[in-house]
Protein backbone atom coordinates (compact mmCIF):
# COMPACT_ATOMS: atom_id res chain seq x y z
CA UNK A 1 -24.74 -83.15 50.82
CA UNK A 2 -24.04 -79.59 51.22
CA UNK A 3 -23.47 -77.17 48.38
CA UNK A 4 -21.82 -73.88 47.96
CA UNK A 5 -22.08 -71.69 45.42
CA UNK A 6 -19.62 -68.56 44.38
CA UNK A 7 -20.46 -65.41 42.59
CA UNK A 8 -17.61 -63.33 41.94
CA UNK A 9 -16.14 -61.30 39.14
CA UNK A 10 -12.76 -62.40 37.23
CA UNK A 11 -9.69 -62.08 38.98
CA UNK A 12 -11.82 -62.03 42.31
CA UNK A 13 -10.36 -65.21 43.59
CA UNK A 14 -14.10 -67.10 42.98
CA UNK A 15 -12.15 -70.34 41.11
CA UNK A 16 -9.14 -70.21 43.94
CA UNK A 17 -11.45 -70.17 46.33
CA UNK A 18 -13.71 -72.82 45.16
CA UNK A 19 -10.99 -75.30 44.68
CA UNK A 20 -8.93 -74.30 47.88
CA UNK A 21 -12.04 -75.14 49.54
CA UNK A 22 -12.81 -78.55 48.13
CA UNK A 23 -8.97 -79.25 49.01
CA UNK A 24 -9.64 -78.27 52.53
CA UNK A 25 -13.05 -80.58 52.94
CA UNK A 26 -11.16 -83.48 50.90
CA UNK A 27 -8.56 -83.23 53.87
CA UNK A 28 -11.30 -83.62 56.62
CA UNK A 29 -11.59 -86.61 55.19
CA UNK A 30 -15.29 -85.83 53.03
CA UNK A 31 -15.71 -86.18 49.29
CA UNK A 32 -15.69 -82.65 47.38
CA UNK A 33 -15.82 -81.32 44.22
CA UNK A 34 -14.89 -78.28 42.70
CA UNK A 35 -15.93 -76.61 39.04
CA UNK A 36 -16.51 -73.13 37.54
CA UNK A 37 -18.55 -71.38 34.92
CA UNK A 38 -18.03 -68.42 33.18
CA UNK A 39 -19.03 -66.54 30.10
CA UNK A 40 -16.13 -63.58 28.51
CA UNK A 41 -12.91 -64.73 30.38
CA UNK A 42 -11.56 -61.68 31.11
CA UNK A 43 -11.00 -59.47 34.31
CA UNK A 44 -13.52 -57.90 36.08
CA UNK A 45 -16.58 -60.27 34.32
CA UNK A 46 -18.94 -62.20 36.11
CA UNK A 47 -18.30 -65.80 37.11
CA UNK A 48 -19.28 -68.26 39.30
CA UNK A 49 -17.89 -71.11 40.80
CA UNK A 50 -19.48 -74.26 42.70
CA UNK A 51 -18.70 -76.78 45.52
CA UNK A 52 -20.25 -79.84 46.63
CA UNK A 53 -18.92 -81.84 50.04
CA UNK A 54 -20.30 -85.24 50.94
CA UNK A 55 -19.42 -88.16 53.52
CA UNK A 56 -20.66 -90.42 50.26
CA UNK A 57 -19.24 -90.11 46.87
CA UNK A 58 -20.53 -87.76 44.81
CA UNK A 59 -22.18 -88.52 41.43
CA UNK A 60 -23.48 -85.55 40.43
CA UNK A 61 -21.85 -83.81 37.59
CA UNK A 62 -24.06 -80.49 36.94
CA UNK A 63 -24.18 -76.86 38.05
CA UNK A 64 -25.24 -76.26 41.84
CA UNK A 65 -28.95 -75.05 41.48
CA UNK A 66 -30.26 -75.40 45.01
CA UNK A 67 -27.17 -74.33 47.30
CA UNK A 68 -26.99 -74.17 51.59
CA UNK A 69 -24.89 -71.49 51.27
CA UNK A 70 -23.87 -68.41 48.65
CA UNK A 71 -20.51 -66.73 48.81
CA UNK A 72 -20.49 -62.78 47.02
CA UNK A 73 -17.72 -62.04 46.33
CA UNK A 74 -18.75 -58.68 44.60
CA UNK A 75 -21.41 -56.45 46.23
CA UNK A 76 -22.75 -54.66 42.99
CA UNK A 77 -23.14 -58.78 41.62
CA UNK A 78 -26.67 -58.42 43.23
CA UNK A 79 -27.38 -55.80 40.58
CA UNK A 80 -26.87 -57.81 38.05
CA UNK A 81 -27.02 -61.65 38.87
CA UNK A 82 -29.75 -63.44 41.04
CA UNK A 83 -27.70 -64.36 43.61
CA UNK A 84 -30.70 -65.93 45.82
CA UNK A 85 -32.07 -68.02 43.21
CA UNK A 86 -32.23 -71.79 44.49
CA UNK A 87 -30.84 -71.13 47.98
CA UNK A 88 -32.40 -73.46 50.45
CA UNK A 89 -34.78 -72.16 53.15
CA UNK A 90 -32.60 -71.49 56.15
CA UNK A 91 -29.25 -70.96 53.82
CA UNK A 92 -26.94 -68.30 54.32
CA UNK A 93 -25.65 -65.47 51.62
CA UNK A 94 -22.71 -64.27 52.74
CA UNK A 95 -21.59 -60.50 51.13
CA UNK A 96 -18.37 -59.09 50.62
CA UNK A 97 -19.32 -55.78 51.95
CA UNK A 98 -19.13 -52.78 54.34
CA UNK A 99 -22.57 -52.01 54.15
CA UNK A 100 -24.63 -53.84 56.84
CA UNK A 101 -26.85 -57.10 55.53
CA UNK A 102 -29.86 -55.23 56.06
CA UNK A 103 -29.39 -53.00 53.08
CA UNK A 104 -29.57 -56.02 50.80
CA UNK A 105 -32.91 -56.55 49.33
CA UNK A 106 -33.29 -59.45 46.93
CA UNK A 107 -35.77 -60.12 44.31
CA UNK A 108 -36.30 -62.85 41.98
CA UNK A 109 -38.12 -66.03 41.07
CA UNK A 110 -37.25 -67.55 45.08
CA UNK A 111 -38.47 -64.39 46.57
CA UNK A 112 -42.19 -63.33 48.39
CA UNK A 113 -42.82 -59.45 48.56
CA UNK A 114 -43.51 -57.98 51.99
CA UNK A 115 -42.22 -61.38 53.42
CA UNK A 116 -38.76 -61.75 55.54
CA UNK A 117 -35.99 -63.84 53.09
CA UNK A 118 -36.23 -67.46 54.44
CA UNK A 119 -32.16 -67.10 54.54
CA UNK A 120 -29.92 -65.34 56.80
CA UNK A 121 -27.39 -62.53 55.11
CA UNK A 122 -24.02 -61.87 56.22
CA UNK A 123 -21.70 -59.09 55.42
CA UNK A 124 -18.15 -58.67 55.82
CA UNK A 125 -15.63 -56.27 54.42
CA UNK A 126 -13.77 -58.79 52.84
CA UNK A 127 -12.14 -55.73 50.65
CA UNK A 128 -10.00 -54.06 53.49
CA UNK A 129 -8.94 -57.45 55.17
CA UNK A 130 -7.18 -58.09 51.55
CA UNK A 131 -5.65 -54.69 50.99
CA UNK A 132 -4.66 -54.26 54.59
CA UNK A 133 -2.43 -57.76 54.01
CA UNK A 134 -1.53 -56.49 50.74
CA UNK A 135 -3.67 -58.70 48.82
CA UNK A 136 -4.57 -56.97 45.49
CA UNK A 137 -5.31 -53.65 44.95
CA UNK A 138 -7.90 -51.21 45.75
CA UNK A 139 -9.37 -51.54 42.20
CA UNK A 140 -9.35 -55.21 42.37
CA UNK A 141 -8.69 -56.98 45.70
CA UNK A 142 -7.55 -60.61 46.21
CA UNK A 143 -10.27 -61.94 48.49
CA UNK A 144 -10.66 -65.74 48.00
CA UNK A 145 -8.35 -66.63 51.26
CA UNK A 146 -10.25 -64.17 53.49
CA UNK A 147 -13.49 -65.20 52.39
CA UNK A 148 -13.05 -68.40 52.60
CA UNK A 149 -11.87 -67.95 56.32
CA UNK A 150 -15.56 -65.65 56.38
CA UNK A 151 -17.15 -69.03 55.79
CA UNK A 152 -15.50 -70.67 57.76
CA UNK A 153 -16.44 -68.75 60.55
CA UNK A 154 -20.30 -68.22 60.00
CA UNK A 155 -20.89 -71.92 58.74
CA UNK A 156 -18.44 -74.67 60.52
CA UNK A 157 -18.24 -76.17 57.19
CA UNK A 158 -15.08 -76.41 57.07
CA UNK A 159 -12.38 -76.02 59.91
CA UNK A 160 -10.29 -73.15 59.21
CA UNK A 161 -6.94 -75.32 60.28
CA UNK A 162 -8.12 -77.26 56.97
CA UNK A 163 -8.19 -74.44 54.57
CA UNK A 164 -4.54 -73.22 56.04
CA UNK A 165 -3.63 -76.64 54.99
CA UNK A 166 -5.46 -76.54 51.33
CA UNK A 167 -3.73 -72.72 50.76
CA UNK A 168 -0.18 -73.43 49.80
CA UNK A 169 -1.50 -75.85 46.96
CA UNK A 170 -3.04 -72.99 45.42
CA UNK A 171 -1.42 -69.85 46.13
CA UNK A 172 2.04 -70.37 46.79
CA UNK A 173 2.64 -66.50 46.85
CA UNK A 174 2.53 -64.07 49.72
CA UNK A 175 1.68 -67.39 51.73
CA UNK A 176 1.84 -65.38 55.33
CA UNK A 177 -0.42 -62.60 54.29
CA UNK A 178 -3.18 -65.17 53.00
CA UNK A 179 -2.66 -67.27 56.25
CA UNK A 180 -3.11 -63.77 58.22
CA UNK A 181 -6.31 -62.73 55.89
CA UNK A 182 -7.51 -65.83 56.37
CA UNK A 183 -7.49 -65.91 59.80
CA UNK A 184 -8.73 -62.31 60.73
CA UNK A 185 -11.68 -62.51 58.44
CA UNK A 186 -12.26 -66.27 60.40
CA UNK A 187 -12.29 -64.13 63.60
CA UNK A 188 -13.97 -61.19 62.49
CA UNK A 189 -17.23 -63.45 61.76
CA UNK A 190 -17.36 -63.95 65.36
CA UNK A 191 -17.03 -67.91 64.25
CA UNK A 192 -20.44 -68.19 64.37
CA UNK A 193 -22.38 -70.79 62.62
């Protein structure tokens, strides 16, 4: 089983992305399931939303505690939320950021001082792919289709021809320029997993 988990702020995308991902895994043909949690419901709060994928059904109905891979969505999250908490040795965090993953130093209950993170940390600016497709606005960007397409390309979970698929289900609206974000954030990973 292979679980992903979101941390995002509202309005982010986190949810979108979450279940447009589940969609596209359910279409390869694996068992997926999608949920979020969330404390105020209002814009700009933090929230976080989880996926699980499977070639066996799925019977587990809680929150993802121990995930292969952590999707943030929000930079200045790390502040405030312990991202890195439960991520499996050799898991990935991947950062919506233009700052370069080596600026990211995370602390916590999962974490050794003086000793190299037993993850890998990936950053993309997930922030100008949106606003340069029109996505959002520079106060709060639509990122879920681009970072999705960021996983995509630094995991192989999921094919990206399978999340252009899942897309229309879930945003109907400015289709073309989620397709495009998608897809440039896919190839600006280097699809590399």
């Amino acid at each position: 089983m292979q679980e992903i988990r979101f941390h995002g702020r509202g309005g982010q995308g986190a949810v979108i992305a979450s279940r447009i991902l589940a969609q596209a895994l359910f279409f390869e043909g694996r068992y997926a399931q999608s949920f979020p949690t969330f404390g105020a419901e209002r814009r700009g709060a933090p929230v976080a939303a989880f996926v699980r994928a499977d070639d066996a059904f799925i019977n587990i109905r809680s929150r993802v505690t121990s995930p292969d891979y952590v999707i943030v969505m929000a930079a200045r999250l790390i502040e405030a939320v312990p991202v890195s908490n439960g991520l499996k040795p050799g898991g990935l965090i991947l950062i919506n950021s233009d700052q370069p993953a080596a600026s990211f130093i995370f602390t916590g209950a999962d974490s050794v001082p003086g000793q190299v993170a037993p993850f890998r940390i990936i950053t993309v600016n997930l922030n100008q792919i949106a606003l340069k497709h029109g996505l959002g606005n520079e106060i709060m960007p639509l990122i879920n289709a681009p970072v999705l397409g960021a996983l995509a390309g630094v995991s192989g979970l999921v094919k990206p021809e399978s999340l252009l698929q899942a897309l229309p289900y879930f945003i109907p609206a400015r289709l073309a320029d989620n397709e495009k974000a998608l897809l440039e954030a896919y190839e600006k990973t280097g699809c590399r997993p």
